[in-house]
Protein backbone atom coordinates (compact mmCIF):
# COMPACT_ATOMS: atom_id res chain seq x y z
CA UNK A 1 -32.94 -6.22 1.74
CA UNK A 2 -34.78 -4.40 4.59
CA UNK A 3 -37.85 -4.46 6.29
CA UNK A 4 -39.37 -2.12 8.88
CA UNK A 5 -42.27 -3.14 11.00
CA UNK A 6 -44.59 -1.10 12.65
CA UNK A 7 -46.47 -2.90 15.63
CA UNK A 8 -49.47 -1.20 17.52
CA UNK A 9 -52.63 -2.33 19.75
CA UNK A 10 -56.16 -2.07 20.36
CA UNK A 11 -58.43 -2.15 23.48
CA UNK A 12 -57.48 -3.08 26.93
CA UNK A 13 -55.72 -5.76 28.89
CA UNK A 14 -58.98 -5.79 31.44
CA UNK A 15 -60.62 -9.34 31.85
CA UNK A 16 -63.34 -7.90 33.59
CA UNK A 17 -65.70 -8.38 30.46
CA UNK A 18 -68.68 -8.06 32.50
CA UNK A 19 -67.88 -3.99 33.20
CA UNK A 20 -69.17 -1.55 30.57
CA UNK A 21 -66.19 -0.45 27.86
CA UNK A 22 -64.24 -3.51 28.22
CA UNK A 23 -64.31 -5.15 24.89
CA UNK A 24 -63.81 -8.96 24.52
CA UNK A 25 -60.51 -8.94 22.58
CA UNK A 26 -57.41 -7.08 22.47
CA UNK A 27 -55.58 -6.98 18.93
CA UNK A 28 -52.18 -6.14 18.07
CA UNK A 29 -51.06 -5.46 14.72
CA UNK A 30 -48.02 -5.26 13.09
CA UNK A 31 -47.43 -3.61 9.31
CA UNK A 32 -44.33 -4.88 7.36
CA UNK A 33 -42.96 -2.71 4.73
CA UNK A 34 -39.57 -3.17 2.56
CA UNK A 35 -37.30 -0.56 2.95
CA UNK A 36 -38.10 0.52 -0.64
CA UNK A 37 -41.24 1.06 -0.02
CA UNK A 38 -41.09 3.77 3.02
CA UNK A 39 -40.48 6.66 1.61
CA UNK A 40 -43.77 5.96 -0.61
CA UNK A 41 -45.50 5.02 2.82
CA UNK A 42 -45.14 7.95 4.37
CA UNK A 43 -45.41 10.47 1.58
CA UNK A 44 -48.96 8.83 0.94
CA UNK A 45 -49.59 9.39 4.73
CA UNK A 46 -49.19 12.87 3.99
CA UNK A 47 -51.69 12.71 1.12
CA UNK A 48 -54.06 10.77 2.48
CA UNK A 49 -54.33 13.49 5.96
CA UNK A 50 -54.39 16.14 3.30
CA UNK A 51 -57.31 14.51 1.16
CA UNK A 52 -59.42 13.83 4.18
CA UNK A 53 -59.19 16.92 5.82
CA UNK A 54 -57.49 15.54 9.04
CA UNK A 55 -57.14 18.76 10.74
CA UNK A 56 -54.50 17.62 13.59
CA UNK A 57 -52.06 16.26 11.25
CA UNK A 58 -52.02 12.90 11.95
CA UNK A 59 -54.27 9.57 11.70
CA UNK A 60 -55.68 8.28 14.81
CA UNK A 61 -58.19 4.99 14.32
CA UNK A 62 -60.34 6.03 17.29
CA UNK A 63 -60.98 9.39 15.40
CA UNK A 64 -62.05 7.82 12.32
CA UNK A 65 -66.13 6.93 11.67
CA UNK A 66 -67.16 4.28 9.65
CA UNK A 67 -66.73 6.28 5.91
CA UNK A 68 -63.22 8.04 6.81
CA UNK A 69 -61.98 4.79 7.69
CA UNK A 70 -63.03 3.12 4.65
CA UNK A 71 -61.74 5.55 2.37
CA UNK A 72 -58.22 5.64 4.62
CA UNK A 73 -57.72 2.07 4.43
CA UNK A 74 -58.63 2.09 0.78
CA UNK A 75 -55.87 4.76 0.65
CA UNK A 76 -53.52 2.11 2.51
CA UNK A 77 -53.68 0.12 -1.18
CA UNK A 78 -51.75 2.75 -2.81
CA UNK A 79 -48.24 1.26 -1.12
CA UNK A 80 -47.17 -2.58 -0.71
CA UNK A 81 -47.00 -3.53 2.65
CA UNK A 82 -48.52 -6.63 4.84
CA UNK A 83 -50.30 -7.27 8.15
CA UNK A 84 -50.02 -9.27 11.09
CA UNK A 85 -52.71 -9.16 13.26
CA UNK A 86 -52.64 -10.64 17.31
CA UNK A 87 -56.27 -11.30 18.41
CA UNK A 88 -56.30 -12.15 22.33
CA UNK A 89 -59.46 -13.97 23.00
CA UNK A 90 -60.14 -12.41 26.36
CA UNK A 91 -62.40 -14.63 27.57
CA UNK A 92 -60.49 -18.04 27.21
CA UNK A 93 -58.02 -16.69 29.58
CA UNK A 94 -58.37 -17.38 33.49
CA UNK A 95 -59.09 -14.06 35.37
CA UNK A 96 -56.57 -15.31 38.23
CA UNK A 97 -53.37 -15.74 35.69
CA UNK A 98 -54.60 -11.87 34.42
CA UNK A 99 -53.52 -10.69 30.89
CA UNK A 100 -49.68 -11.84 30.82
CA UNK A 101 -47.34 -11.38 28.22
CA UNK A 102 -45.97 -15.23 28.32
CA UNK A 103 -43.77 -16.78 25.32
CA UNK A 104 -46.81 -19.07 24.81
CA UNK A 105 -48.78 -16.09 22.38
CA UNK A 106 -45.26 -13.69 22.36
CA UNK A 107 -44.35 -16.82 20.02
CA UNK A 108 -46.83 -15.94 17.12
CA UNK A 109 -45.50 -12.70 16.91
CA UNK A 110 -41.86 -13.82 16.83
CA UNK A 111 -42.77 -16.61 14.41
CA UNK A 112 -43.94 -14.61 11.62
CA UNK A 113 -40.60 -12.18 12.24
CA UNK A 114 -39.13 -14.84 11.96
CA UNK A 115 -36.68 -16.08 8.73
CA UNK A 116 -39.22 -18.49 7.46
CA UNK A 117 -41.96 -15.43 7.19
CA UNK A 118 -39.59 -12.88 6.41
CA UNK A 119 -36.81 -14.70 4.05
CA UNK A 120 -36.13 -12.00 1.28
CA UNK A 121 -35.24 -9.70 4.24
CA UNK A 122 -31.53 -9.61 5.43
CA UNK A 123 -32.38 -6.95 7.92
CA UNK A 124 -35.34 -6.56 10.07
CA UNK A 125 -36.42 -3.24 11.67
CA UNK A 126 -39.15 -3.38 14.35
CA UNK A 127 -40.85 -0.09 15.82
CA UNK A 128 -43.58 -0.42 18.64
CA UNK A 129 -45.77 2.51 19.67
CA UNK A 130 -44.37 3.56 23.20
CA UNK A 131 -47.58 5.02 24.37
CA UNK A 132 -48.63 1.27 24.53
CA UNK A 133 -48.74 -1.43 27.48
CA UNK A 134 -45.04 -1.79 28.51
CA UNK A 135 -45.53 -5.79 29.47
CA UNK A 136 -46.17 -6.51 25.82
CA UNK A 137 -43.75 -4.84 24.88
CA UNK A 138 -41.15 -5.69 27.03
CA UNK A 139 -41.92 -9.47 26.52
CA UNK A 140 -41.95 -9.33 22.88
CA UNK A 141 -38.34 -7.91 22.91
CA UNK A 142 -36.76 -9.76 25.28
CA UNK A 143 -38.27 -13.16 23.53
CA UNK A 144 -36.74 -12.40 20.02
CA UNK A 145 -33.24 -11.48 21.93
CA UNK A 146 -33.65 -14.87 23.54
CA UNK A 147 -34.09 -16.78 20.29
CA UNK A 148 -31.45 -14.73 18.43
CA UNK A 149 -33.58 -12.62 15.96
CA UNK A 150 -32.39 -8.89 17.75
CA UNK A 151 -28.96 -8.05 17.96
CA UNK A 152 -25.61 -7.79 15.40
CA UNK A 153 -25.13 -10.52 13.10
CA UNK A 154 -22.58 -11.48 10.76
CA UNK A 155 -24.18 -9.12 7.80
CA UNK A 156 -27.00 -7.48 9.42
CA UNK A 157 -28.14 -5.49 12.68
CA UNK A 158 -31.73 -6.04 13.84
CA UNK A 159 -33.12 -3.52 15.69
CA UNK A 160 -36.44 -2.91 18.25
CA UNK A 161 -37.36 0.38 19.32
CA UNK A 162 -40.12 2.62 21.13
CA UNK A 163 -41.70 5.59 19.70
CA UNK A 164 -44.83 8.05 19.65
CA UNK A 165 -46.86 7.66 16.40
CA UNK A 166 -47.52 11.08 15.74
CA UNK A 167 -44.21 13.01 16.04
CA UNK A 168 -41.04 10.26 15.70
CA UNK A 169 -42.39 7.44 14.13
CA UNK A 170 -46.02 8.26 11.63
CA UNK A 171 -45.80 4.98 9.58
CA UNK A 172 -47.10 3.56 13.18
CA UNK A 173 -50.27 5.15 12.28
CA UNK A 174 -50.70 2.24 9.67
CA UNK A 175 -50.32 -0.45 12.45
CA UNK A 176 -52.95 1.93 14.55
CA UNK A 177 -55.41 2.06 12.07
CA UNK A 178 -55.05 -1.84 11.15
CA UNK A 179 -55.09 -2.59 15.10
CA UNK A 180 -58.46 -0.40 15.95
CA UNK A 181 -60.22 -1.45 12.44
CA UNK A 182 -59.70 -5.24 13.34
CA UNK A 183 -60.91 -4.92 17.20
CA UNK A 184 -63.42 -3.21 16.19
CA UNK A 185 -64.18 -5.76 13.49
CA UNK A 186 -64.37 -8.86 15.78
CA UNK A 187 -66.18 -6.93 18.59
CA UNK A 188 -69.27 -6.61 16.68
CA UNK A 189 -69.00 -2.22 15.86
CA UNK A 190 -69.78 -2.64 12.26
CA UNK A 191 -73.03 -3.92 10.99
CA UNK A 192 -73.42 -6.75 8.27
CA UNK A 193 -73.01 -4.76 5.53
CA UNK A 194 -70.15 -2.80 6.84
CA UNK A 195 -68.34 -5.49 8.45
CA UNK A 196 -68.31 -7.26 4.83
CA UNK A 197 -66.88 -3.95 3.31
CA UNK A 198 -64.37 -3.76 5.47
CA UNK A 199 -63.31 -7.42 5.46
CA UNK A 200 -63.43 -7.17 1.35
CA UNK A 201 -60.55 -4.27 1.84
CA UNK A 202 -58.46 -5.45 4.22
CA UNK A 203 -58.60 -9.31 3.65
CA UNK A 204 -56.03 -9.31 0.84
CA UNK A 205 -53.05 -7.74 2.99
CA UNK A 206 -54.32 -8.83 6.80
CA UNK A 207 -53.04 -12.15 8.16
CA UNK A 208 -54.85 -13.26 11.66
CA UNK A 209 -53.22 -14.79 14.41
CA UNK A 210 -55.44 -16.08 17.71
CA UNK A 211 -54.68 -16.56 20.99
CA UNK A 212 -55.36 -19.35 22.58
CA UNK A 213 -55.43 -20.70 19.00
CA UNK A 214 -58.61 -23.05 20.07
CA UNK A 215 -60.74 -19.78 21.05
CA UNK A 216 -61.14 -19.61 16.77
CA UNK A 217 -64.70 -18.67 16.63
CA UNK A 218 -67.23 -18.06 13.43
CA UNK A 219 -67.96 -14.85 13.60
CA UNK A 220 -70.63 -14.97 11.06
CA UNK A 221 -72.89 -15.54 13.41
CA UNK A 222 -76.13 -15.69 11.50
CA UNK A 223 -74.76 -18.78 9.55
CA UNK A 224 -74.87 -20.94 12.11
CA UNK A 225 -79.12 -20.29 12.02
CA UNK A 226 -79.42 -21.44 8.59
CA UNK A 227 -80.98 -24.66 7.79
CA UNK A 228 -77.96 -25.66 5.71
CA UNK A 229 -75.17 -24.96 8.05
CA UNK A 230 -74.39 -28.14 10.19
CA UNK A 231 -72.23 -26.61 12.77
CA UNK A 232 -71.23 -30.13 14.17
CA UNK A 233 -69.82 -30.86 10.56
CA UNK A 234 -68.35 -27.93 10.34
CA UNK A 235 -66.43 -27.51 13.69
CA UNK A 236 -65.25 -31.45 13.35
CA UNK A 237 -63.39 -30.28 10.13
CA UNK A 238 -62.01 -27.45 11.28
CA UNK A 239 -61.02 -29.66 14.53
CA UNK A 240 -59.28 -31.42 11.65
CA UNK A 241 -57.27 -28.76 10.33
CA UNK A 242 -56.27 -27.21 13.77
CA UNK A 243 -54.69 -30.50 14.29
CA UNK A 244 -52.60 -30.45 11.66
CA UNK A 245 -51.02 -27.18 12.48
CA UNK A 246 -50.48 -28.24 16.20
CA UNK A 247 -48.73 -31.53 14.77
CA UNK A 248 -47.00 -29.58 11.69
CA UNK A 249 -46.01 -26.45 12.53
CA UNK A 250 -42.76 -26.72 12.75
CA UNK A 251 -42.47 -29.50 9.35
CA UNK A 252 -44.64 -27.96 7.04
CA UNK A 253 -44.92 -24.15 6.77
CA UNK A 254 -46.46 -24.50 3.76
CA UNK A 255 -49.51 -26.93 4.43
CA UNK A 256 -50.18 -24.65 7.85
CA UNK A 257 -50.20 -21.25 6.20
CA UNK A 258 -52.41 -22.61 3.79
CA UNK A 259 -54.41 -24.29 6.53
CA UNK A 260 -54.83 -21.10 8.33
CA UNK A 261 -56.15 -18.67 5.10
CA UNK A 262 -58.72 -21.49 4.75
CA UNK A 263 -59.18 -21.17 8.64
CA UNK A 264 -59.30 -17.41 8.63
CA UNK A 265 -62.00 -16.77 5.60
CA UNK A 266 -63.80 -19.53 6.34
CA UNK A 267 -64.79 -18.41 10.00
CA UNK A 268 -65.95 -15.48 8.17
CA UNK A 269 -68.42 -16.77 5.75
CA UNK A 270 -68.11 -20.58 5.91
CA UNK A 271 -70.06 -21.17 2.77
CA UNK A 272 -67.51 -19.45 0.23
CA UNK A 273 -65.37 -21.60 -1.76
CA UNK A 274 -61.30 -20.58 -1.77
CA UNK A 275 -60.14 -20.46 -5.09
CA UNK A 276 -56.34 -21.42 -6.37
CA UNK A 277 -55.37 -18.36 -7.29
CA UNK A 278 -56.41 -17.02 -4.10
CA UNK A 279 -54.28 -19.56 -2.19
CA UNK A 280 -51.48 -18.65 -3.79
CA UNK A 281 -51.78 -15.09 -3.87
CA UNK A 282 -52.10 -15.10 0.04
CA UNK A 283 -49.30 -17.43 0.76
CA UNK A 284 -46.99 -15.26 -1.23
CA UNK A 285 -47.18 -12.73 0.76
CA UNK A 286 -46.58 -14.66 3.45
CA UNK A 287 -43.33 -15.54 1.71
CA UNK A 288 -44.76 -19.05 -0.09
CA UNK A 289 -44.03 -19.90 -3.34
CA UNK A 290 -46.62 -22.74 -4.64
CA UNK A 291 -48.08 -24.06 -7.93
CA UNK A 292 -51.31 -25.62 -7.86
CA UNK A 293 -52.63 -25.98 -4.54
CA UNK A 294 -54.29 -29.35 -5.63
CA UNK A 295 -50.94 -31.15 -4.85
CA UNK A 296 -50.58 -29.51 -1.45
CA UNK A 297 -54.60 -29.71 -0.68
CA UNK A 298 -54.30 -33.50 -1.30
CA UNK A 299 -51.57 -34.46 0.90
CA UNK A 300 -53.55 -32.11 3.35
CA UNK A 301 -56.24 -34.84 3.03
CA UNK A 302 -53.79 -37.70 3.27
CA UNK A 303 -52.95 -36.21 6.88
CA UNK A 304 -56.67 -36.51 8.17
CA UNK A 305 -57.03 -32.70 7.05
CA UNK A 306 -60.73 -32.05 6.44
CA UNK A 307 -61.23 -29.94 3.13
CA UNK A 308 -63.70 -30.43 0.20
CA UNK A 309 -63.43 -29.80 -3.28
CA UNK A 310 -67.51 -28.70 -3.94
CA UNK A 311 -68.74 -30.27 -6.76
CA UNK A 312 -69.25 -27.73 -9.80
CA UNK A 313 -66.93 -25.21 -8.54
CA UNK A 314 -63.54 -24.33 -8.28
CA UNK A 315 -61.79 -24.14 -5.35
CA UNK A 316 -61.61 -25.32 -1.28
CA UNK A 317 -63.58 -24.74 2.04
CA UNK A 318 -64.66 -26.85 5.64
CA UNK A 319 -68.03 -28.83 4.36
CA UNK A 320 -70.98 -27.24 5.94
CA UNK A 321 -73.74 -30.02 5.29
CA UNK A 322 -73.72 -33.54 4.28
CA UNK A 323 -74.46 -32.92 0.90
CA UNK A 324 -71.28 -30.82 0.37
CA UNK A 325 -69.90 -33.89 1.28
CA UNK A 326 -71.75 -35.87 -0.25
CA UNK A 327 -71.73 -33.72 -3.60
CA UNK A 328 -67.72 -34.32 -2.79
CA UNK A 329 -68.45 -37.40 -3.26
CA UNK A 330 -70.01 -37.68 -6.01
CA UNK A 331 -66.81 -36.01 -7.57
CA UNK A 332 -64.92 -38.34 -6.58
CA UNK A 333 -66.53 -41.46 -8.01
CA UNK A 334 -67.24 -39.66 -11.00
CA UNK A 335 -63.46 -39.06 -11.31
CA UNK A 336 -62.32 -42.50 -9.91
CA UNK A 337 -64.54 -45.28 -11.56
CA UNK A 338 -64.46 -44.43 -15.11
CA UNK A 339 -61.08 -44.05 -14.93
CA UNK A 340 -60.70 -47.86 -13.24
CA UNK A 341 -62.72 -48.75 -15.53
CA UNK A 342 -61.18 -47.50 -18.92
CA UNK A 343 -57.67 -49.15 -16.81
CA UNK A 344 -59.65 -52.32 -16.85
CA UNK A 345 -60.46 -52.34 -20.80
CA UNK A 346 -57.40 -51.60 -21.53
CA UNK A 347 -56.14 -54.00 -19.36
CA UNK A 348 -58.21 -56.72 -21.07
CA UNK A 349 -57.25 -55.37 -24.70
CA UNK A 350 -53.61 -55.73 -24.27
CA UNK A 351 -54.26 -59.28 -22.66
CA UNK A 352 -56.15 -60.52 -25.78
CA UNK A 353 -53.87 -58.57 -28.11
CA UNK A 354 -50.32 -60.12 -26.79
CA UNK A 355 -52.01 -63.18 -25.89
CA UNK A 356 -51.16 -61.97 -22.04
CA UNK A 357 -47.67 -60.73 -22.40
CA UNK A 358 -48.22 -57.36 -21.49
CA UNK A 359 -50.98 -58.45 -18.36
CA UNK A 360 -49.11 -55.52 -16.11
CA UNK A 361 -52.04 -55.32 -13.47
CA UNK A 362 -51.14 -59.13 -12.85
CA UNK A 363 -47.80 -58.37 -11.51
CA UNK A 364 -47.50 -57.62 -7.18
CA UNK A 365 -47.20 -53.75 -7.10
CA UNK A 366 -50.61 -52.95 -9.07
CA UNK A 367 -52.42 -55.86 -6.52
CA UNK A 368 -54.72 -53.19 -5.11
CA UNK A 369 -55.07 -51.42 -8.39
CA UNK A 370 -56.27 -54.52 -10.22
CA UNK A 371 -58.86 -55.82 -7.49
CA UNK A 372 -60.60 -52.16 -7.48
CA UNK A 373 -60.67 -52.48 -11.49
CA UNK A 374 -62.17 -56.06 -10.72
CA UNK A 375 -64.33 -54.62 -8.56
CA UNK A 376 -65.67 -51.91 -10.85
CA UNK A 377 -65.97 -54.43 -13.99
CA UNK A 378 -67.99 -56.56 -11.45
CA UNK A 379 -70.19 -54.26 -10.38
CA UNK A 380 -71.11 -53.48 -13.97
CA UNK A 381 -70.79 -49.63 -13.78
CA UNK A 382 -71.06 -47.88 -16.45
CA UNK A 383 -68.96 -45.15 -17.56
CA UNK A 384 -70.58 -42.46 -18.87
């Protein structure tokens, strides 16, 4: 199986963020699609030029206002395909070094083309708009040669090549419109409103990647005003979870994909709760096959991972205020006690019933498991 990706970019390499036009990120984007599914793409590119009266025959994000470029990337839904998106925090990078194209952020690009992202595909096909900057470019090719994903192997022949968007290569015009729709996104262009619309569209097929991965910033801004948001709380737990990627990364794809959804919906509205079925949707397409997240979430916590469970609903986020965690909390000892408890009555029962042949807790690998079922009968709490 085949895929072909289509990688563009957005804004400029400038660090002079003081001047007037020079936005404070640069995004690349790159659109996978099986080889299956091309033919659809670009027939639908066709349609969707035709339907919105594109009069120069081709898709170009900076031409698109607000409404177009809703109802083109609603369009986008009518073929499979998946994003990865490069956002270059311009501002955590030192003005002397300038904007270089090092293997230390070439590397999350070449990680998701890599076989662990991209393991159904025998074959991968990777087209970059030439009318681009040539150090990217350049870099990003000559890093994947390096680490043996270009080139002729034993069944397949990977292959990286320039071309203009409009004329030799139009299913680049998907990785345009994904690349100027996101910078536009984290620059601040849309307003509340349309900001959430787009991010309701998009989310569902758009995976983020940030450089340097520490510049992760909550760009819903007016959250961190409320009276309920604790930002110290909240930026200690994600603290939490970007540890665990720097320490997993390379051990536990499936804990740091899942790790970095939470990450990247969470630093858009920090209050909404992650469901399951969400989780797994997401880390599908990313090539992860889970059951319940639960499991996964849980050894998350057993590796000094962050993440609450709210009480009365279902799914996972970053507590935002003490009583998240506390209401945690409170799920947890409702969960825990009565069920130490109940193991202590029927502890007892079997004692009095066998006349202590079957006294299980008393033997040395339920020690702890007993004295917290002591501790509980102590205490006197009831289960109700």
């Amino acid at each position: 199986m085949k895929a072909y990706i289509y990688i563009d970019e957005s804004g400029t390499p400038s660090l002079e963020l003081e001047k007037s036009g020079v936005l404070p990120y640069m995004v690349y984007s790159a659109v996978i699609i099986k080889e299956e599914d091309v033919d659809s793409a670009k027939n639908l590119l066709q349609t969707i030029i035709k339907n919105n009266n594109i009069q120069q025959g081709y898709i170009k994000s900076q031409n698109l206002n607000y409404n177009k470029r809703v109802k083109v990337l609603m369009a986008f839904k009518g073929v499979e395909h998946y994003v990865i998106s490069l956002v270059i925090d311009k501002s955590k990078i030192d003005k002397d070094s300038g904007l270089q194209y090092k293997a230390s952020y070439i590397k999350y690009f070449q990680r998701l083309l890599s076989k662990r992202f991209l393991q159904d595909y025998d074959e991968i096909h990777i087209v970059f708009d030439k009318l681009g900057y040539p150090e990217f470019q350049n870099s990003l090719k000559q890093y994947m040669i390096e680490h043996g994903i270009m080139g002729k192997t034993l069944f397949s022949y990977n292959t990286f090549r320039l071309a203009e968007d409009t004329k030799e290569e139009i299913l680049l015009q998907y990785a345009d419109v994904y690349a100027g729709t996101i910078c536009k996104y984290y620059c601040h262009q849309y307003d509340k409103e349309q900001a959430q619309h787009i991010h309701n569209i998009i989310s569902g097929n758009v995976t983020i990647e940030w450089f340097p991965w520490e510049s992760i910033t909550l760009f819903a801004a007016e959250n961190l005003f409320s009276e309920r948001f604790d930002k110290e709380l909240y930026y200690l737990s994600l603290e939490t979870a970007k540890q665990y990627i720097e320490l997993y990364e390379n051990s536990d794809s499936e804990g740091v994909e899942l790790i970095k959804y939470l990450i990247q919906e969470s630093t858009r509205n920090p209050f909404r709760v992650i469901s399951s079925k969400e989780i797994k949707q997401n880390l599908k397409k990313r090539g992860i096959e889970i059951g319940d997240p639960i499991s996964k979430i849980s050894f998350l916590r057993s590796r000094r991972a962050v993440i609450i469970s709210p009480q009365g609903k279902k799914g996972y986020k970053f507590p935002t205020s003490e009583k998240e965690l506390a209401d945690f909390y409170d799920r947890l000892r409702d969960n825990v006690i009565p069920q130490l408890k109940r193991c202590h009555i029927l502890n007892n029962v079997l004692q009095e019933k066998s006349v202590g042949k079957y006294g299980v807790l008393k033997h040395k690998e339920y020690g702890i498991l007993n004295q917290l079922c002591e501790i509980v009968n102590k205490e006197n709490i009831v289960d109700e």
